[in-house]
Every structure is written in C-alpha cells, then in structure tokens.
C-alpha atoms as a PDB file:
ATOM      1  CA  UNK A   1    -193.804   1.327  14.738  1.00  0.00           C
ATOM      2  CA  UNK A   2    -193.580   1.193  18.668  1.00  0.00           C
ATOM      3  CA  UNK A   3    -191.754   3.785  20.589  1.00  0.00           C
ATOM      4  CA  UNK A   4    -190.708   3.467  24.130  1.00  0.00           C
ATOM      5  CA  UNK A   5    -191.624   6.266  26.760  1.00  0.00           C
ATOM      6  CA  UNK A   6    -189.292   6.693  29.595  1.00  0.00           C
ATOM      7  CA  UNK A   7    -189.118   8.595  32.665  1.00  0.00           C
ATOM      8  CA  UNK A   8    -187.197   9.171  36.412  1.00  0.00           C
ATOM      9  CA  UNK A   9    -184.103   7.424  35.589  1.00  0.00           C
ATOM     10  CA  UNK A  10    -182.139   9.355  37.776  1.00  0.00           C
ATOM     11  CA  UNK A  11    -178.859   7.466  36.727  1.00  0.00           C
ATOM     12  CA  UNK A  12    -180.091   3.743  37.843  1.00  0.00           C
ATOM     13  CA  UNK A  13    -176.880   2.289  34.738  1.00  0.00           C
ATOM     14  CA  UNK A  14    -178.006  -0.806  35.889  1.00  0.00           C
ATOM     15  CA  UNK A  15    -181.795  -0.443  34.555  1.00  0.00           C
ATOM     16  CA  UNK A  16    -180.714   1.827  31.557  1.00  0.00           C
ATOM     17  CA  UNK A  17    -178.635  -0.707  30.518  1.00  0.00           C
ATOM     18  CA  UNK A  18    -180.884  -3.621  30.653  1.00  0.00           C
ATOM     19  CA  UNK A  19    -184.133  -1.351  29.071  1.00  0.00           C
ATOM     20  CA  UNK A  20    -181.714  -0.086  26.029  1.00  0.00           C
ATOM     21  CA  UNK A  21    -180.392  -3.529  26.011  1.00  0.00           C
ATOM     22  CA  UNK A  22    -184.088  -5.140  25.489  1.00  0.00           C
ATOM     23  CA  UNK A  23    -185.182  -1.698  23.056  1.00  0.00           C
ATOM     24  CA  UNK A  24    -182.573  -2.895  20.660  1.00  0.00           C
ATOM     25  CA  UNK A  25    -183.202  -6.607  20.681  1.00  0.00           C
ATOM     26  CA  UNK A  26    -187.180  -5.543  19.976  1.00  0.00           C
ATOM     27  CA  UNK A  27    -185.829  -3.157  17.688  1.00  0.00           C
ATOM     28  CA  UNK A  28    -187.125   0.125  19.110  1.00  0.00           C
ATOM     29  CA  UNK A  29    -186.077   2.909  17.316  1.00  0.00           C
ATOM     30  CA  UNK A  30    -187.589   5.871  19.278  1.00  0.00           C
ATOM     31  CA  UNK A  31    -187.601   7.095  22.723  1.00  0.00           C
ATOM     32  CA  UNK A  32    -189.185   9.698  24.708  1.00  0.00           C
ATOM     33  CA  UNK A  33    -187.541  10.062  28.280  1.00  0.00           C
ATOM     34  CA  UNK A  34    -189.827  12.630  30.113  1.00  0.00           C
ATOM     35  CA  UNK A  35    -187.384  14.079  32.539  1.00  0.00           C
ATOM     36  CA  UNK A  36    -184.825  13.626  35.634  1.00  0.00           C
ATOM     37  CA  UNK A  37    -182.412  10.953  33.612  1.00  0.00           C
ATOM     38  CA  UNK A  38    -179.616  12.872  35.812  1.00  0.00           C
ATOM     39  CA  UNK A  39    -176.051  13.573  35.162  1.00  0.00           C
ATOM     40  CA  UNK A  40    -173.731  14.466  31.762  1.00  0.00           C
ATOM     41  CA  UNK A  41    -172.503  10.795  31.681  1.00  0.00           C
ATOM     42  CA  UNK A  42    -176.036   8.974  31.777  1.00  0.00           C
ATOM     43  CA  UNK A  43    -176.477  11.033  28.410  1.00  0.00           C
ATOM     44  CA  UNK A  44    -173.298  10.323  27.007  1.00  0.00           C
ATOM     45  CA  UNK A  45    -173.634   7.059  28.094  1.00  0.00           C
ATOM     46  CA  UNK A  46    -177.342   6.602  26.488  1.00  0.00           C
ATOM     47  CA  UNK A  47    -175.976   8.379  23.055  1.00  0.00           C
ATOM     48  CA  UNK A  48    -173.051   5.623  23.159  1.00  0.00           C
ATOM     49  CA  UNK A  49    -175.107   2.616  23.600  1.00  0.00           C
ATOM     50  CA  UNK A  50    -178.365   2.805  21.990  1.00  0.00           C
ATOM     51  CA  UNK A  51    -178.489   3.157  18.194  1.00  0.00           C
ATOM     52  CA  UNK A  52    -181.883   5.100  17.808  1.00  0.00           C
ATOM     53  CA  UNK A  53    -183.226   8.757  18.267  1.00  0.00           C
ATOM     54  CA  UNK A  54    -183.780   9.793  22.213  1.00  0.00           C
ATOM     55  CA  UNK A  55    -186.143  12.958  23.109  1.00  0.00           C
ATOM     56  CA  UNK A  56    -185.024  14.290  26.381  1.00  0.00           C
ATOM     57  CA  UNK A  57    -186.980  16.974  28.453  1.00  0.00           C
ATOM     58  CA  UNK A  58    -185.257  18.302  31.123  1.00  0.00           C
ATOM     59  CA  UNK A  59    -186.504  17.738  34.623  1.00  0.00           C
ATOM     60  CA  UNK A  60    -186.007  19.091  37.613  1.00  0.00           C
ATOM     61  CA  UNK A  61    -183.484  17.308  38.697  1.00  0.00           C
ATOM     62  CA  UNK A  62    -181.557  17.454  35.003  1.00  0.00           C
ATOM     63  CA  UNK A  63    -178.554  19.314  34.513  1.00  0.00           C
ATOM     64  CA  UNK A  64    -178.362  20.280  31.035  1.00  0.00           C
ATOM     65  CA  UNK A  65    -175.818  23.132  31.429  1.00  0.00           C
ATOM     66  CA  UNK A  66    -172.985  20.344  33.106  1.00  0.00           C
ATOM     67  CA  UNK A  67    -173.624  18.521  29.753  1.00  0.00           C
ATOM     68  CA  UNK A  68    -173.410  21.456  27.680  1.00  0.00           C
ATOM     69  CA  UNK A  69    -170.396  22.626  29.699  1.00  0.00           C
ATOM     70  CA  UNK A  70    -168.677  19.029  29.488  1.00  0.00           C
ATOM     71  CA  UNK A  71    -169.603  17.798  26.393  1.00  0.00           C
ATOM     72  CA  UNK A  72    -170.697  21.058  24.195  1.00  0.00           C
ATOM     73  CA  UNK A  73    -168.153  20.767  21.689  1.00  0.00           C
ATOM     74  CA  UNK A  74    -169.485  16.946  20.539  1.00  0.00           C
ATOM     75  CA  UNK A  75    -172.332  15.928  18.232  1.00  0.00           C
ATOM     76  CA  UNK A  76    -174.540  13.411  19.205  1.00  0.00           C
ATOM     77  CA  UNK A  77    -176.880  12.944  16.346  1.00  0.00           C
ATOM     78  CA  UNK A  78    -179.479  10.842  18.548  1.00  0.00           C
ATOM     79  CA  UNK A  79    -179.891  12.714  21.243  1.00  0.00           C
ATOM     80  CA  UNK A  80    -182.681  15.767  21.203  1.00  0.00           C
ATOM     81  CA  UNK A  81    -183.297  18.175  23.530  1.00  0.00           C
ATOM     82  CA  UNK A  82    -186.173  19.942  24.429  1.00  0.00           C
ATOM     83  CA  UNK A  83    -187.150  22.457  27.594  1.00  0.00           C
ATOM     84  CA  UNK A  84    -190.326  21.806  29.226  1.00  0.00           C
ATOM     85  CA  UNK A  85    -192.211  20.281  26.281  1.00  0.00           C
ATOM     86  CA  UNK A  86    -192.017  18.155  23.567  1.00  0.00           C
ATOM     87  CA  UNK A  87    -193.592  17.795  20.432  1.00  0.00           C
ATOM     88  CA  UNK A  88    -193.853  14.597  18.087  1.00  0.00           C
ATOM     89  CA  UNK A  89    -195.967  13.565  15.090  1.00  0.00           C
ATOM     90  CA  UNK A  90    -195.660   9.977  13.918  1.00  0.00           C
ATOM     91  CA  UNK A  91    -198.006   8.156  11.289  1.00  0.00           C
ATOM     92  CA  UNK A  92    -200.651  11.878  12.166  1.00  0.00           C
ATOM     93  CA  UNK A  93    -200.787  11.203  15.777  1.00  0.00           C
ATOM     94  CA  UNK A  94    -199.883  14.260  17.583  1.00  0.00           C
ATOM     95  CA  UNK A  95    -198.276  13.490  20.960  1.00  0.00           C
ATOM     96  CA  UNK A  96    -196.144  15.392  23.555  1.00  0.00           C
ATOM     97  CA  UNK A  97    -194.090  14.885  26.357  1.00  0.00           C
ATOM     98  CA  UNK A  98    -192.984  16.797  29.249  1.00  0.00           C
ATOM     99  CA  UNK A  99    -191.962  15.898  33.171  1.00  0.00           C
ATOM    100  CA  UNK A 100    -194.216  17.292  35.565  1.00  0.00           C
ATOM    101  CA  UNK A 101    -198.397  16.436  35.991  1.00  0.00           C
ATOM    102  CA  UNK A 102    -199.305  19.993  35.610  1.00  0.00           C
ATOM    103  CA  UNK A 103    -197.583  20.903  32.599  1.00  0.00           C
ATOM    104  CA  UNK A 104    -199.374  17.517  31.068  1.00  0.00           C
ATOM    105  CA  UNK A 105    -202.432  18.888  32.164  1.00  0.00           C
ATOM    106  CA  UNK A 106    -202.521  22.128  30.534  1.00  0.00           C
ATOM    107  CA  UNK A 107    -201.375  19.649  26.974  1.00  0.00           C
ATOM    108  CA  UNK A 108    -204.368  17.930  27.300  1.00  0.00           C
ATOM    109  CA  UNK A 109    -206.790  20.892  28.298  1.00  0.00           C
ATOM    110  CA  UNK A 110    -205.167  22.405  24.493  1.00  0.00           C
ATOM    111  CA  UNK A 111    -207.018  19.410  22.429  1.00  0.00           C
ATOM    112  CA  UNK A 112    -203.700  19.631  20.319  1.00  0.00           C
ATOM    113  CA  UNK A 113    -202.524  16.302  20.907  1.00  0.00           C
ATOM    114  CA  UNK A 114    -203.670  12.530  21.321  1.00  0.00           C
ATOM    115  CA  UNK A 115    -201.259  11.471  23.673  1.00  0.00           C
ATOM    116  CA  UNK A 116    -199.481  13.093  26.207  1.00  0.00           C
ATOM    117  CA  UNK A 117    -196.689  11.438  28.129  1.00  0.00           C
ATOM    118  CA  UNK A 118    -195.189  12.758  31.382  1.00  0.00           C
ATOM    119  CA  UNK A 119    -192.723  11.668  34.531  1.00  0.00           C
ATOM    120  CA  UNK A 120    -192.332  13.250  37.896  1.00  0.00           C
ATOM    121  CA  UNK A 121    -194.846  11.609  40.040  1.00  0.00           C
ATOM    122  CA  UNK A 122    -192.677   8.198  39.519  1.00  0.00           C
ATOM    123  CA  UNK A 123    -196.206   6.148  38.912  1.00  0.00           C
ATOM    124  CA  UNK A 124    -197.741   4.358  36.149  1.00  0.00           C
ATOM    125  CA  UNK A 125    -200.936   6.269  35.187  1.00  0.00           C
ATOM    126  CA  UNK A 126    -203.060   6.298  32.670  1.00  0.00           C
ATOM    127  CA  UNK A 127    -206.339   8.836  32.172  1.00  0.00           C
ATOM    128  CA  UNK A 128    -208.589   9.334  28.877  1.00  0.00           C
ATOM    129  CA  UNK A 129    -209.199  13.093  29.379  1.00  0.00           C
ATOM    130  CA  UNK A 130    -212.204  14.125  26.048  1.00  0.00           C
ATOM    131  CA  UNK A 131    -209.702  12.282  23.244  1.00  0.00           C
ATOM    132  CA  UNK A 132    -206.239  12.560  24.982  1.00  0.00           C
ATOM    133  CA  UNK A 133    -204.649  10.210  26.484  1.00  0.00           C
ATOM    134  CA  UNK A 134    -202.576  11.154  29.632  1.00  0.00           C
ATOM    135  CA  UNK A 135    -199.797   8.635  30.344  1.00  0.00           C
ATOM    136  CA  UNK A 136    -197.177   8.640  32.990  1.00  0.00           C
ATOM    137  CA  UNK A 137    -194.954   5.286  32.418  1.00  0.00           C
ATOM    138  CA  UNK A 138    -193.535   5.413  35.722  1.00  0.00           C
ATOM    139  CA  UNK A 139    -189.942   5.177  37.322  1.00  0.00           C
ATOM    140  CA  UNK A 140    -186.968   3.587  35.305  1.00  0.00           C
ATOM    141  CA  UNK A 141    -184.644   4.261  38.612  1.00  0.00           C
ATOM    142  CA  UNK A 142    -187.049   1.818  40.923  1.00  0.00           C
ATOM    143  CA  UNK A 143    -186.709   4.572  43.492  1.00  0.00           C
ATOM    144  CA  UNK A 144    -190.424   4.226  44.765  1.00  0.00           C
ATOM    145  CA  UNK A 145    -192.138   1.931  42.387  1.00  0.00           C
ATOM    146  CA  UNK A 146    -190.975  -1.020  40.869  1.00  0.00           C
ATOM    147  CA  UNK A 147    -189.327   0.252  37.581  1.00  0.00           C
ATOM    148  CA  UNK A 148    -190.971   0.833  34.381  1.00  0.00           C
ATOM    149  CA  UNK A 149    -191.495   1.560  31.200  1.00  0.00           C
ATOM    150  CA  UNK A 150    -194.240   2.120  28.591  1.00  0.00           C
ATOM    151  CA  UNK A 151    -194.307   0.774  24.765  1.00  0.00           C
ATOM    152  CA  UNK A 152    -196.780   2.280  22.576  1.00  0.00           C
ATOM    153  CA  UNK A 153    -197.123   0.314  19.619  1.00  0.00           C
ATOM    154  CA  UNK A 154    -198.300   3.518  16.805  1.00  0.00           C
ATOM    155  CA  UNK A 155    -199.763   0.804  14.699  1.00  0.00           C
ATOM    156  CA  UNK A 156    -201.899  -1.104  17.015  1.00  0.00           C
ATOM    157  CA  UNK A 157    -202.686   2.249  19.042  1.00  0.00           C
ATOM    158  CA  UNK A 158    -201.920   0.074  22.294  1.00  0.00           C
ATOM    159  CA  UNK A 159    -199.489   1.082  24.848  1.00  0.00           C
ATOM    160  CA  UNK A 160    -197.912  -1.668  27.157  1.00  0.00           C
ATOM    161  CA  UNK A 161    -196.456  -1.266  30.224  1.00  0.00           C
ATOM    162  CA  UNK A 162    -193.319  -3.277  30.915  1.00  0.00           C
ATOM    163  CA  UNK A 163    -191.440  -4.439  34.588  1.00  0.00           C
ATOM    164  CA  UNK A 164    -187.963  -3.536  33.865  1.00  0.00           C
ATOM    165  CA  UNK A 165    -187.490  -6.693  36.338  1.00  0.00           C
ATOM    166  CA  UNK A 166    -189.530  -8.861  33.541  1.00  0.00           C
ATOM    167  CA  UNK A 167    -187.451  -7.879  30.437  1.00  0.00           C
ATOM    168  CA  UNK A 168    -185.700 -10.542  28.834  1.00  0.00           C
ATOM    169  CA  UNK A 169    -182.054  -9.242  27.299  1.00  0.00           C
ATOM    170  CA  UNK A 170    -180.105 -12.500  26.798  1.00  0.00           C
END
C-alpha cells in the first residue's frame, strides 16, 4: 500500500490538481496533508476530485471554521479532520502527522510512533531520531522550494520523494 504525504499547499489548484491527478492514475488511496492547504474551496475542491480518504491537520494558516461555517451542513466522507495531531496505523506501523517541527519533535521524543510526518518549514527533510523517522515532504504550493511530495510505499518501508514538476498525468 503507498500513501502520499502532503504539506503547504496553500491553494497552488494548479499543483493540487496535477498531484491528485497523478495519485489516482498510481492509484493512491490515502493521503496525509500536514497543514496550511488554505481556504473552504481547496477542501471542497480536494473532496470533489480525488476518490480516496484525505487526513487534514490544520495549520496555521488553515481556516477550518470558514469551512465549517460554509460548508457545515455537507458530508464529505473522505475528508478527516484532525487539530494539531494525527494518528494512523496501517499494516502495525504507527505513524502521525502534524504541521509544525516542534510538535513533530515532541512525537518522536514519545517512542509511540515509527514515522512522523510534518509541514511548516516548506523543506524536504528527513531525520532517523532512536527508531522514528521524522519526515517533512516539503511544499506542494512551490512557494520557496520547488514543490513536493512524499510517497511512502507501507510495503517496501521506502518513502520517495517526488518533483511535482516531474509527475507524469497524461
């Protein structure tokens, strides 16, 4: 199973369009977006287009009570919320996912996960901290990096990171 890790999209439609375009051609089924996608409408865009499960935390530059406010009263069955901090388990690997570098820190200092993932700093970084892994897949909105985003492949137990520029949709 590979699940795609996401972060600092700050509503770039043309990258979220391309990266959910490639997800579904590779048949992705899972994301985990680690903070700032940005407005209501990326959201409701996101839960329109892509036909797997999305974990959102809210960053700091999220506004979660717009979207409740504007789109409260609708369902969208693949789109999960979480605060600060997000919890998965897939295949017994315990990972979790939040937005900024401090809050990953203290993850990885519990020895409760295997993975964390986290956003914010809008770089690619990767740390083996004791038996954690401490990934940041970068910038999806190319604001200050090239944009990015990681793959982990549960199977394998490899992560890839991917040039949004370098996907192939067509």
């Amino acid at each position: 199973m590979k699940i795609a890790i996401i972060s600092d999209s700050h509503d770039n439609f043309e990258n979220l369009n391309k990266v959910f375009q490639w997800l579904q051609k590779n048949e992705v089924k899972l994301v985990l977006h680690c903070g700032d996608s940005g407005l209501p409408e990326t959201w409701l865009k996101i839960a329109k287009d892509y036909g797997g499960v999305i974990h959102f935390i809210i960053g700091n530059m999220d506004h979660k009570d717009l979207f409740e406010k504007e789109f409260g009263s609708k369902t969208f069955e693949n789109l999960k919320f979480y605060g600060e901090v997000g919890e998965i388990e897939i295949q017994g690997i315990k990972m979790a996912f939040c937005h900024k570098p401090v809050k990953a820190e203290e993850l990885v200092k519990s020895k409760k996960y295997q993975v964390v993932f986290y956003g914010h700093t809008h770089k690619p970084w990767i740390e083996k901290v004791g038996e954690t892994f401490l990934i940041n897949p970068g910038e999806l909105a190319g604001q200050m990096h090239l944009p990015t985003l990681a793959i982990y492949n549960i199977d394998e137990k490899k992560l890839d990171l991917k040039k949004v520029y370098e996907l192939e949709v067509v």
